[in-house]
C-alpha atoms as a PDB file:
ATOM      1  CA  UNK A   1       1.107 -37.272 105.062  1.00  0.00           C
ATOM      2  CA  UNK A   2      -0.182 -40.429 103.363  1.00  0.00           C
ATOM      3  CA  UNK A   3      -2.809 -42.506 105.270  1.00  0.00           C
ATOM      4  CA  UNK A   4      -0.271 -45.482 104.019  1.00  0.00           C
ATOM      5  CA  UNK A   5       2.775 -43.727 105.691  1.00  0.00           C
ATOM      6  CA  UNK A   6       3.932 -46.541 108.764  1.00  0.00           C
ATOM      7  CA  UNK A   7       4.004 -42.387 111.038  1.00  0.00           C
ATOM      8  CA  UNK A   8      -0.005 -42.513 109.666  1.00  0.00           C
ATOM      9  CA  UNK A   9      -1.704 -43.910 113.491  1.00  0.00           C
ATOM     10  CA  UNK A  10       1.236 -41.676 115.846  1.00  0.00           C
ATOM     11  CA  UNK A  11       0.044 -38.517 113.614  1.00  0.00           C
ATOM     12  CA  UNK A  12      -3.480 -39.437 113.692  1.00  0.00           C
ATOM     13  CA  UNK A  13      -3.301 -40.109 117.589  1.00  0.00           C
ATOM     14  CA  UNK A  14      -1.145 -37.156 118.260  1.00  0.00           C
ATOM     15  CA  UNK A  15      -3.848 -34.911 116.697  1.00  0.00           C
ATOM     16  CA  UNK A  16      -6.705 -36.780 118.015  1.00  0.00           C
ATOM     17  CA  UNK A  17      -5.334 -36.055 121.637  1.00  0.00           C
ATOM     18  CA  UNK A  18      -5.164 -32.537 120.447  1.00  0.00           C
ATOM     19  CA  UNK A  19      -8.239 -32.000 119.558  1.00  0.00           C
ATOM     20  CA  UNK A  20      -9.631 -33.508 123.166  1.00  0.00           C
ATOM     21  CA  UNK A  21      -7.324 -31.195 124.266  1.00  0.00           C
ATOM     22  CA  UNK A  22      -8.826 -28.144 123.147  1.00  0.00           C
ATOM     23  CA  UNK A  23     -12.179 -29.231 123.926  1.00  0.00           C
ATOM     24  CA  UNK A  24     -11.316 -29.852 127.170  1.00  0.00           C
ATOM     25  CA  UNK A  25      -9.356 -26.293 127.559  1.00  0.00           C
ATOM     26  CA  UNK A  26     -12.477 -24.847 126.246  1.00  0.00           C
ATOM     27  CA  UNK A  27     -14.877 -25.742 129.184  1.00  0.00           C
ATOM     28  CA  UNK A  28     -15.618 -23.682 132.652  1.00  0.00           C
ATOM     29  CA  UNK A  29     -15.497 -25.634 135.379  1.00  0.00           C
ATOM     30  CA  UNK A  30     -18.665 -26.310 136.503  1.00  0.00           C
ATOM     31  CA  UNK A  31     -19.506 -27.263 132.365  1.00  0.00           C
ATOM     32  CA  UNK A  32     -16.677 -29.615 132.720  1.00  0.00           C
ATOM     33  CA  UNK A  33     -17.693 -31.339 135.798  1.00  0.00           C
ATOM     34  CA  UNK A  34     -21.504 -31.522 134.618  1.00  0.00           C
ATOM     35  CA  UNK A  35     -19.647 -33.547 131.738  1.00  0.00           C
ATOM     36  CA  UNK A  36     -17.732 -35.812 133.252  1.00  0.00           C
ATOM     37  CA  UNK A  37     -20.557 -36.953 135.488  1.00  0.00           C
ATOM     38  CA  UNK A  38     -22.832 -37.430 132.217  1.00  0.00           C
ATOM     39  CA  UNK A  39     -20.096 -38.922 130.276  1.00  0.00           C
ATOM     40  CA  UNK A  40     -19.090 -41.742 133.843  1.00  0.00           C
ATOM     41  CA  UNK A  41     -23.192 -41.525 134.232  1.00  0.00           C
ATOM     42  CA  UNK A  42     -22.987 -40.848 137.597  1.00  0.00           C
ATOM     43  CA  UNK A  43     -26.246 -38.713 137.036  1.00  0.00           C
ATOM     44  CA  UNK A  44     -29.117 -40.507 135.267  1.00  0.00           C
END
């Protein structure tokens, strides 16, 4: 697909949100909640 096609940004989204997808499919639990507290700095 052409970056100048007008479907360019929905592809580019739709595969963005795959890939956090993934990455987020890929964690354990206890990974993924040690994350998300870096990530909303709840931990410092």
């Amino acid at each position: 697909l052409p970056s100048d096609s007008p479907e360019f940004p929905l592809w580019e989204y739709y595969y963005r949100c795959r890939l956090l997808q993934d990455y987020i499919s890929g964690m354990t639990d206890l990974y993924a909640w040690d994350e998300y507290r870096r990530l909303m700095a709840v931990e410092q």
